[in-house]
Every structure is written in structure tokens, then in C-alpha cells.
C-alpha atoms as a PDB file:
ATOM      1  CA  UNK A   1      12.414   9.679  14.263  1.00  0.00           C
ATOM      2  CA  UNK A   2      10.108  11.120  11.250  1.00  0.00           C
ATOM      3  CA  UNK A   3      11.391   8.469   8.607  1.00  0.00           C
ATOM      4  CA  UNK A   4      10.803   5.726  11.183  1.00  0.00           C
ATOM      5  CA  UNK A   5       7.179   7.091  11.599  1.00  0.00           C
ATOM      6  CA  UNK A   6       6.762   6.980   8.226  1.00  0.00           C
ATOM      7  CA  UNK A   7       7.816   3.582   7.998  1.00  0.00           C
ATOM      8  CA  UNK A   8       5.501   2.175  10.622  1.00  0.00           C
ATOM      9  CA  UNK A   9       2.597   4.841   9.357  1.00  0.00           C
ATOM     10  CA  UNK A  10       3.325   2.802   5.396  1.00  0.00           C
ATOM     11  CA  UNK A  11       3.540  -0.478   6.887  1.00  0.00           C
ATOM     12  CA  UNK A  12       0.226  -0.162   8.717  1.00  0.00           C
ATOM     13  CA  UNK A  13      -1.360   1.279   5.052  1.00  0.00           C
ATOM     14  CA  UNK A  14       0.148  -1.339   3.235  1.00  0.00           C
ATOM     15  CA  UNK A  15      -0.911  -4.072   5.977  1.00  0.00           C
ATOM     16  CA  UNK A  16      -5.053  -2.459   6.083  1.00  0.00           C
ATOM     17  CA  UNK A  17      -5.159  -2.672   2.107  1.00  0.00           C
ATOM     18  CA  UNK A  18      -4.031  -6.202   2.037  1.00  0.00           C
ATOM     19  CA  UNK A  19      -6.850  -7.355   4.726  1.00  0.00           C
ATOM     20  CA  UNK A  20      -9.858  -5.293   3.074  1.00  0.00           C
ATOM     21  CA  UNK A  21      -8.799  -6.803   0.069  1.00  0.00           C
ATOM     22  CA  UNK A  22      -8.220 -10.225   1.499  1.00  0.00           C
ATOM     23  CA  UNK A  23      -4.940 -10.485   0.001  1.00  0.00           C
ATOM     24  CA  UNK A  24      -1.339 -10.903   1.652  1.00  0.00           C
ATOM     25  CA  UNK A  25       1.201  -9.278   0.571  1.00  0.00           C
ATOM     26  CA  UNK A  26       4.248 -10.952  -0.464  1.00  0.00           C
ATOM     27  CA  UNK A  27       7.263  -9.967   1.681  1.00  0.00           C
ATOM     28  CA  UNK A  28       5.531  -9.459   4.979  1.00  0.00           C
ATOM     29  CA  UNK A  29       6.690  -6.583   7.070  1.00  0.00           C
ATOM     30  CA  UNK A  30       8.723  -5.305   4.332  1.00  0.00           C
ATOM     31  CA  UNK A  31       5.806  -5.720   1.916  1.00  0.00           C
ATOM     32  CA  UNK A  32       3.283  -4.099   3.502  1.00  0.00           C
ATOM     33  CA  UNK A  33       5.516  -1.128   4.302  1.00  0.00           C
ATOM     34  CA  UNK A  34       6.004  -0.657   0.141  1.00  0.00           C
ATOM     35  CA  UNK A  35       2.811  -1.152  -0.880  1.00  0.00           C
ATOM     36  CA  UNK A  36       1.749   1.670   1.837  1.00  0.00           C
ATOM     37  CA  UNK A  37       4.316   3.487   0.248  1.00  0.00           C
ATOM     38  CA  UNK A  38       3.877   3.172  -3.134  1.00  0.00           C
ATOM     39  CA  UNK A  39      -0.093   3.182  -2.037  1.00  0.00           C
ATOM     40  CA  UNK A  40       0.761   6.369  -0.435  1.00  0.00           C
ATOM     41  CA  UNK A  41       2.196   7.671  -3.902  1.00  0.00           C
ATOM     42  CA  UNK A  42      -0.297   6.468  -5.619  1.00  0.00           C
ATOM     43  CA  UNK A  43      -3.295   7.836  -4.061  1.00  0.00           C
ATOM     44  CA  UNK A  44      -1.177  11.195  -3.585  1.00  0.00           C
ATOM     45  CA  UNK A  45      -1.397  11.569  -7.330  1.00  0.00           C
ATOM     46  CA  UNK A  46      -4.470  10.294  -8.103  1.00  0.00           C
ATOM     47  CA  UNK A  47      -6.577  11.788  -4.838  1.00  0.00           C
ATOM     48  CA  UNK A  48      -4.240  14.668  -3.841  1.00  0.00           C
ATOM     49  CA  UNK A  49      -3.802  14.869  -0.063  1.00  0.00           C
ATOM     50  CA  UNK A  50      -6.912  15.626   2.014  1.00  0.00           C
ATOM     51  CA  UNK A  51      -8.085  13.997   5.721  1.00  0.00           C
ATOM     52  CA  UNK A  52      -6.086  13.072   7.924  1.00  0.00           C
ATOM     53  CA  UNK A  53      -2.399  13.097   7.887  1.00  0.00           C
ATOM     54  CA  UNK A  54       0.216  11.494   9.537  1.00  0.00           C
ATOM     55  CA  UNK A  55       4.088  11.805   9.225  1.00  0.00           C
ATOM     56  CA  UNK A  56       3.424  13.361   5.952  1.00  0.00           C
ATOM     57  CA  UNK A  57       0.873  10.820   4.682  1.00  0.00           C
ATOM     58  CA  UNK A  58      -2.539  11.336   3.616  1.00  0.00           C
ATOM     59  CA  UNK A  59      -3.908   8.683   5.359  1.00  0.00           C
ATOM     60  CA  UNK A  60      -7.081   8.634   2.944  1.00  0.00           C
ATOM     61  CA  UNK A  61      -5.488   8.958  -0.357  1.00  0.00           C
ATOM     62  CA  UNK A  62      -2.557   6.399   1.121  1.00  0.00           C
ATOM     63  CA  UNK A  63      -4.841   3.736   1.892  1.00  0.00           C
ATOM     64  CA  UNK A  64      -6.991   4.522  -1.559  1.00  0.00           C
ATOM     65  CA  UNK A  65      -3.642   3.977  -3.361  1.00  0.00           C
ATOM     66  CA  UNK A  66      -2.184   0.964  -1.711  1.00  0.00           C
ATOM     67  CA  UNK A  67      -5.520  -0.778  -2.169  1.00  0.00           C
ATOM     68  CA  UNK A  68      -5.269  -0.150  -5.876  1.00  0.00           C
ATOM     69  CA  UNK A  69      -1.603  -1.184  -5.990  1.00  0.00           C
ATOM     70  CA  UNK A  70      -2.233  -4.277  -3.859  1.00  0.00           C
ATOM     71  CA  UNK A  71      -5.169  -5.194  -5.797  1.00  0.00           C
ATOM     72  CA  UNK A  72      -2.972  -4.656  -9.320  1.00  0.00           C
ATOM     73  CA  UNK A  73      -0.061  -6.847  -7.728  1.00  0.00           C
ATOM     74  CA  UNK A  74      -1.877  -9.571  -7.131  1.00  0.00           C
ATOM     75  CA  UNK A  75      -3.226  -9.492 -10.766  1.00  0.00           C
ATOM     76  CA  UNK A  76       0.365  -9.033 -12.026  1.00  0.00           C
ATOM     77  CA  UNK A  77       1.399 -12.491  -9.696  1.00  0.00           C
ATOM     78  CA  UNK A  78      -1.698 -14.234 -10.594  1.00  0.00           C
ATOM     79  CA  UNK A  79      -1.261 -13.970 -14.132  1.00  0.00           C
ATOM     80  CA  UNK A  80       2.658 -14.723 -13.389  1.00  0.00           C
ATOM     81  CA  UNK A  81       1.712 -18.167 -11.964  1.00  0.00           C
ATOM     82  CA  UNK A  82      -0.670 -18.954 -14.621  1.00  0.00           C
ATOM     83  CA  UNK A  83       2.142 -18.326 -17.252  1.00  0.00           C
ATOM     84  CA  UNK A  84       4.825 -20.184 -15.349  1.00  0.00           C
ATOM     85  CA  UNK A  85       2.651 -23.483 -15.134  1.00  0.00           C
END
């Protein structure tokens, strides 16, 4: 039951960071529940693990990361599409 938790807990991350920063992202479910992951990663690293927490996520730090990988990943596809045109 934990890794499912975990799961929903990154797909919820992962699906917040894409709305404040008014991007989708690509994949959908699946998407959102690897950028919360990564995000989750990523903010664990940067931020360390303080707040809130929630089947072993940082729920601050989390959504601090996945903001700054969704925000990076649609750089990284933008400048994709501008290259493959």
C-alpha cells in the first residue's frame, strides 16, 4: 500500500507543478507521477526535507523540485521542436 501512496502522493506533485507553471506534462498520468518523482528528488537534494510529509515525501521540497524539473523539461522540448523544424 506505501508504494501505491507514493505513487498517487508523486502524481499529484507532478500534476500541481505543471498547473502553477501552466505547462502539461507530456505523458499524462504517468508524467505527472515522474516529474513528482524526480521533483521529489530534486527538491530533496537541493531543499532537504522539511514541512509536511507524506508517504515519505517532503511535500515542500517535492513540489519545489518538480516545478524546477517541469519548468527545465519544457525548455529541453521547446528547444527540441525548434531544432527539429
Amino acid at each position: 500500500m506505501g508504494f501505491i501512496l507514493y505513487l498517487i502522493v508523486g502524481g499529484i506533485i507532478g500534476w500541481l507543478a505543471g498547473l502553477i507553471l501552466g505547462k502539461n506534462v507530456p505523458g499524462g498520468v504517468i508524467g505527472n507521477i515522474i516529474a513528482g518523482i524526480i521533483g521529489a528528488w530534486i527538491g530533496g537534494e537541493l531543499l532537504g526535507s522539511f514541512g509536511p510529509s507524506l508517504a515519505g515525501i517532503a511535500i515542500i521540497p517535492a513540489l519545489l523540485g518538480a516545478i524546477i524539473f517541469v519548468f527545465l523539461l519544457s525548455l529541453l522540448l521547446r528547444g527540441m521542436r525548434r531544432t527539429s523544424h
